[in-house]
N, C-alpha and C. Protein backbone atom coordinates (compact mmCIF):
# COMPACT_ATOMS: atom_id res chain seq x y z
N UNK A 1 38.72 -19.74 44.21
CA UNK A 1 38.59 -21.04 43.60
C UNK A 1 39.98 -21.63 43.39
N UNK A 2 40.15 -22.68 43.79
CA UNK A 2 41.15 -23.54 43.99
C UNK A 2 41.70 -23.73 42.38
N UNK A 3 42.89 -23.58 41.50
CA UNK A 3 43.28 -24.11 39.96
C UNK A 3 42.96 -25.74 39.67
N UNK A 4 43.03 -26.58 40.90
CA UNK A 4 42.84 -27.80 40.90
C UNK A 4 41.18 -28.61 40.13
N UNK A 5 40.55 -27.43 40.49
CA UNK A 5 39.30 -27.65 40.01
C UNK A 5 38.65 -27.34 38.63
N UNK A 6 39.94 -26.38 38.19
CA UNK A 6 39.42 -25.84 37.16
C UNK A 6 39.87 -27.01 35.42
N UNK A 7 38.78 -27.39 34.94
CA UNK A 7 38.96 -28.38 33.86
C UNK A 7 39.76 -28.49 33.04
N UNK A 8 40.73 -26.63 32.33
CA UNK A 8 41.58 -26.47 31.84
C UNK A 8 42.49 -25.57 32.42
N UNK A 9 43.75 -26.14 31.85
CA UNK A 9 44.82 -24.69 32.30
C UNK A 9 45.06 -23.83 31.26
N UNK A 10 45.96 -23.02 31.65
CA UNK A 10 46.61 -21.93 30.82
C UNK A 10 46.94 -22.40 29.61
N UNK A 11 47.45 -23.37 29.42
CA UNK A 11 47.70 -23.82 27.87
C UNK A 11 46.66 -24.10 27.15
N UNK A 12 45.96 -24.45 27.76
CA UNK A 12 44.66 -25.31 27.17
C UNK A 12 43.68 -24.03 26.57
N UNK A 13 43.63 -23.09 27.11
CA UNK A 13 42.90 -21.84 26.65
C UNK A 13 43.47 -21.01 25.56
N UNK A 14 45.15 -21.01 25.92
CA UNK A 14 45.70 -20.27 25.04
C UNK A 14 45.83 -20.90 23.45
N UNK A 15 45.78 -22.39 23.43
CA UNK A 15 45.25 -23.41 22.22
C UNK A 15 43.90 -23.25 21.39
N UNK A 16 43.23 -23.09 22.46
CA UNK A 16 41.89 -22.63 22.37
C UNK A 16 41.94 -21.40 21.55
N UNK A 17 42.50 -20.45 22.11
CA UNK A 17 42.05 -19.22 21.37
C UNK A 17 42.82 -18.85 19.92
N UNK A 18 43.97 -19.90 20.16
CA UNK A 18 44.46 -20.07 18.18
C UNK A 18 44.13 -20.28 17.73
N UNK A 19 43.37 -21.61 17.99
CA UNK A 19 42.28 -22.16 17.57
C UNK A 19 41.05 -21.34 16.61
N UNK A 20 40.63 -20.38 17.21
CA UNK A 20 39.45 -19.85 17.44
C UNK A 20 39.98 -18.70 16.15
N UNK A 21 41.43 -18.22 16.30
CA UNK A 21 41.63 -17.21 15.28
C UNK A 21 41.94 -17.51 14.06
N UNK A 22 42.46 -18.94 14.44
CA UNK A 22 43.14 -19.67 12.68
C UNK A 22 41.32 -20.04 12.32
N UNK A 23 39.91 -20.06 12.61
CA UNK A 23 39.11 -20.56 12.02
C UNK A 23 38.33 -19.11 11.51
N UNK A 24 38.67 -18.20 12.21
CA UNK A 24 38.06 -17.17 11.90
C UNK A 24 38.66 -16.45 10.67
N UNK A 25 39.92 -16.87 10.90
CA UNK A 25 41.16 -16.06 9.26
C UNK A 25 40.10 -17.10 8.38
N UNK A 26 40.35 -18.25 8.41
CA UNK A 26 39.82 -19.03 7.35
C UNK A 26 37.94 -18.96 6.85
N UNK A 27 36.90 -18.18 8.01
CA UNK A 27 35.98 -17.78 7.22
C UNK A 27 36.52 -16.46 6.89
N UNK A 28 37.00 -15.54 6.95
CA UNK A 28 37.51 -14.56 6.46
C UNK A 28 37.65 -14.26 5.03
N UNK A 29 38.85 -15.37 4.89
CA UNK A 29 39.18 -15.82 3.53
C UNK A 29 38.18 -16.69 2.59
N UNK A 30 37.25 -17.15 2.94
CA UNK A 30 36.07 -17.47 2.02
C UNK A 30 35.07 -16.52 1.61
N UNK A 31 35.05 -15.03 2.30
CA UNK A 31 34.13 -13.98 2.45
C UNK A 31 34.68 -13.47 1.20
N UNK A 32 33.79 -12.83 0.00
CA UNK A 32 33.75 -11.61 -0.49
C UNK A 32 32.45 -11.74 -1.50
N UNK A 33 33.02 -10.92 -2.67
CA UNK A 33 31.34 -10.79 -2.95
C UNK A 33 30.65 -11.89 -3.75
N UNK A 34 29.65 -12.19 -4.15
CA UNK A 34 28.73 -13.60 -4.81
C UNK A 34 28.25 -12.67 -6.08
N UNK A 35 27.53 -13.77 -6.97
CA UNK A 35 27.08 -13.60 -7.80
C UNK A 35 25.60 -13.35 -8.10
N UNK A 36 25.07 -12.70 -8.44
CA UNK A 36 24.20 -12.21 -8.25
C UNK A 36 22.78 -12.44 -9.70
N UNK A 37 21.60 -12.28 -9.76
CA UNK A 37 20.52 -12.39 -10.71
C UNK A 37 21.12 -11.99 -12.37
N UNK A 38 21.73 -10.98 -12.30
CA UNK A 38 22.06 -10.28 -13.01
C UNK A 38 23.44 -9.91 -13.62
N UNK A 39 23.98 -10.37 -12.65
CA UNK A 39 25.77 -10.79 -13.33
C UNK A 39 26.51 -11.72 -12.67
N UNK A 40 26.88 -12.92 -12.87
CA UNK A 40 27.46 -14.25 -12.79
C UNK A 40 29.20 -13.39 -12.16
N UNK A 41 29.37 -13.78 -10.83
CA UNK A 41 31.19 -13.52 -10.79
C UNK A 41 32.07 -14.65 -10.57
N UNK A 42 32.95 -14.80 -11.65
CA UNK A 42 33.37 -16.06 -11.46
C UNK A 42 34.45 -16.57 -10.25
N UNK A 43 34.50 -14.70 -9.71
CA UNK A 43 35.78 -15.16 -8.30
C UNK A 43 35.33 -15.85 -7.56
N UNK A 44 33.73 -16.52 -7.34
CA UNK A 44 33.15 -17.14 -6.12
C UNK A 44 33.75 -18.90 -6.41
N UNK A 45 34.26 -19.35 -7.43
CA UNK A 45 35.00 -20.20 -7.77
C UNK A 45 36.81 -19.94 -7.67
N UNK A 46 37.07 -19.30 -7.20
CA UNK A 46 39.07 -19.25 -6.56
C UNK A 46 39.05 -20.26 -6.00
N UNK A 47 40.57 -20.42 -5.98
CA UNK A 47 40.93 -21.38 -5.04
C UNK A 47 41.31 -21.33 -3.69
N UNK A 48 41.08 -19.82 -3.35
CA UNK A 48 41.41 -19.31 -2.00
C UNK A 48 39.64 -19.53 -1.68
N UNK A 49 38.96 -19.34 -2.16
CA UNK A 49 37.47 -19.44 -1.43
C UNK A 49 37.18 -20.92 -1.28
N UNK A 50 37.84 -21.89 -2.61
CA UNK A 50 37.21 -23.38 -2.62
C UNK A 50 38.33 -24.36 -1.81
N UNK A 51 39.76 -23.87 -1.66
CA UNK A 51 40.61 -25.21 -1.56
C UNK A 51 41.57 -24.26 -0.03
N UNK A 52 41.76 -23.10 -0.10
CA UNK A 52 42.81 -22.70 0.96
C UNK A 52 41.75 -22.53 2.25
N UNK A 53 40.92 -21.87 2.21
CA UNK A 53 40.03 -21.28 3.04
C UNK A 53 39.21 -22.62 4.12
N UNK A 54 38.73 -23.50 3.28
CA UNK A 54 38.39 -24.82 4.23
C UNK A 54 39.97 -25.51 4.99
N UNK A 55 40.82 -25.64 3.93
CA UNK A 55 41.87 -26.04 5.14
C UNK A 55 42.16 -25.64 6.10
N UNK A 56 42.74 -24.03 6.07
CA UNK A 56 42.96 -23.31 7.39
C UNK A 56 41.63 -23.62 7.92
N UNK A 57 39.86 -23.19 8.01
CA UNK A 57 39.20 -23.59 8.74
C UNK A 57 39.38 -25.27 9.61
N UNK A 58 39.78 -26.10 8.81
CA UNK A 58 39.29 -27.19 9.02
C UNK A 58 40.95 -27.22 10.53
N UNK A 59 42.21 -26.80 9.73
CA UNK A 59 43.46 -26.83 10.73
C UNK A 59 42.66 -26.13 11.75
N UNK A 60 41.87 -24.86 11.99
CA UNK A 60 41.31 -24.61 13.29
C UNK A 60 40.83 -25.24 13.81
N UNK A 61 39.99 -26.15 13.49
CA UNK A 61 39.38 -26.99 14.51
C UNK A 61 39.55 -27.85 14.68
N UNK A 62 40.49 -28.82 13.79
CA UNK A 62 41.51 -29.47 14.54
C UNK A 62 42.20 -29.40 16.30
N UNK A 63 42.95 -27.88 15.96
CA UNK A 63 43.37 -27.12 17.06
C UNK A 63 42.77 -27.09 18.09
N UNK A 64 41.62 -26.87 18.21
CA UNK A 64 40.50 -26.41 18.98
C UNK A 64 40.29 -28.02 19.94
N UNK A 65 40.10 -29.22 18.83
CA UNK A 65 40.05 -30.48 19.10
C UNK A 65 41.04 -30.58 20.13
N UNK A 66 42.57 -30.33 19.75
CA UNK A 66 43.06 -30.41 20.80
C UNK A 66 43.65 -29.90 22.02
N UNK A 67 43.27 -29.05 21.90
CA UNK A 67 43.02 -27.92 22.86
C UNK A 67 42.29 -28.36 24.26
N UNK A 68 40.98 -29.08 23.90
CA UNK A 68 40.09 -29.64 24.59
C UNK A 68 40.18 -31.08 24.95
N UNK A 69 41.18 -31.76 24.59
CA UNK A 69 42.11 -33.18 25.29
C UNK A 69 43.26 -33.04 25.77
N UNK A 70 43.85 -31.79 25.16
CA UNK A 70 45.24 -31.55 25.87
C UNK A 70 45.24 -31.80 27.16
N UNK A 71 46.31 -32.50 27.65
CA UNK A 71 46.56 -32.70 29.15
C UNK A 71 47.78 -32.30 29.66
N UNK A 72 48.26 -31.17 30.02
CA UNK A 72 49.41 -31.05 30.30
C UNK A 72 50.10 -31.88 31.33
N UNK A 73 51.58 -32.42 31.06
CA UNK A 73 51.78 -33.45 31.92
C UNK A 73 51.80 -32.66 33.61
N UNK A 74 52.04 -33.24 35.00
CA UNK A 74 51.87 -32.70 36.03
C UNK A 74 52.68 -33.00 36.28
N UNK A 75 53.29 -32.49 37.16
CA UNK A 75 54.71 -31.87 37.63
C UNK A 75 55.07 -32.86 38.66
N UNK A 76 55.98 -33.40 39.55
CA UNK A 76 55.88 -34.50 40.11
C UNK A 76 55.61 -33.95 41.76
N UNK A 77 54.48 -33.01 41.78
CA UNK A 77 53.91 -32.63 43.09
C UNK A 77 53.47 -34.23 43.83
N UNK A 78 52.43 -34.67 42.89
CA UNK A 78 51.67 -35.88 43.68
C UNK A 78 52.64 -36.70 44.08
N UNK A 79 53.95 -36.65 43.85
CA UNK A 79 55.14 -37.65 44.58
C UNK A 79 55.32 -36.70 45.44
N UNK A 80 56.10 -35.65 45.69
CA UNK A 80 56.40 -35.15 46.93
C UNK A 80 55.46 -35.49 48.13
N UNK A 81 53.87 -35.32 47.71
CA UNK A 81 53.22 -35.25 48.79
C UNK A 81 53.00 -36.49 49.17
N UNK A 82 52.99 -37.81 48.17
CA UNK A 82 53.06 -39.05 49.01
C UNK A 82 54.41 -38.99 49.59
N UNK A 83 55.53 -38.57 49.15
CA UNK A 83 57.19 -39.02 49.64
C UNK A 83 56.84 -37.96 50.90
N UNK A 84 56.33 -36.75 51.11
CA UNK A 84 56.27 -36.01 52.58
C UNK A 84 55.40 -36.83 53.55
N UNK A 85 54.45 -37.38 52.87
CA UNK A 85 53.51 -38.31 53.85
C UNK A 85 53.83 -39.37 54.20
N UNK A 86 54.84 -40.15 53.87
CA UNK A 86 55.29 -41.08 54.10
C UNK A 86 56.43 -40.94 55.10
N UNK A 87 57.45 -39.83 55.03
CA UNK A 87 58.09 -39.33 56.10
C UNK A 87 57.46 -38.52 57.59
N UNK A 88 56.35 -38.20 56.84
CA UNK A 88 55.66 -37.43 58.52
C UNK A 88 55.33 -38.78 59.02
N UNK A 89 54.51 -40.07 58.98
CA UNK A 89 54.67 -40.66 59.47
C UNK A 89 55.57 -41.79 60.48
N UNK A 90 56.88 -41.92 59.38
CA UNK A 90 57.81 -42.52 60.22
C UNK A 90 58.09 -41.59 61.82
């Protein structure tokens, strides 16, 4: 398979997959234990579960966002090959 065809490049995946780990730290960090019938825990109110934990999630998918518009600029191939095509002809 030709790279030309393929929708993303190397950067674009490797964005992707920061992406993917900065959202996973951030449910991570919202995980531990709840409160339950029988005893109320008030850690399910921190500020690492209510205020840090959605940001880093939310910076992941941000990331992820652009990850998936990123366009890396292209290299100035498509000139050579008009500037070679233009000389094979003369």
């Amino acid at each position: 398979m030709d790279k030309r065809n393929l929708a993303f490049g190397r950067t674009n995946f490797i964005i992707l997959a920061i992406g993917m780990a900065i959202v996973i730290i951030g449910f991570i960090l919202m995980g531990g234990s709840g409160s339950s019938a029988e005893e109320f825990n008030a850690d399910i109110f921190s500020a690492r579960r209510i205020k840090v934990a959605p940001v880093v999630c939310f910076f992941g998918f941000v990331s992820m966002i652009y990850a998936v518009v990123y366009r890396p600029k292209e290299k100035d191939s498509k000139q050579l090959e008009t500037t070679e095509g233009k000389e094979d002809a003369k």
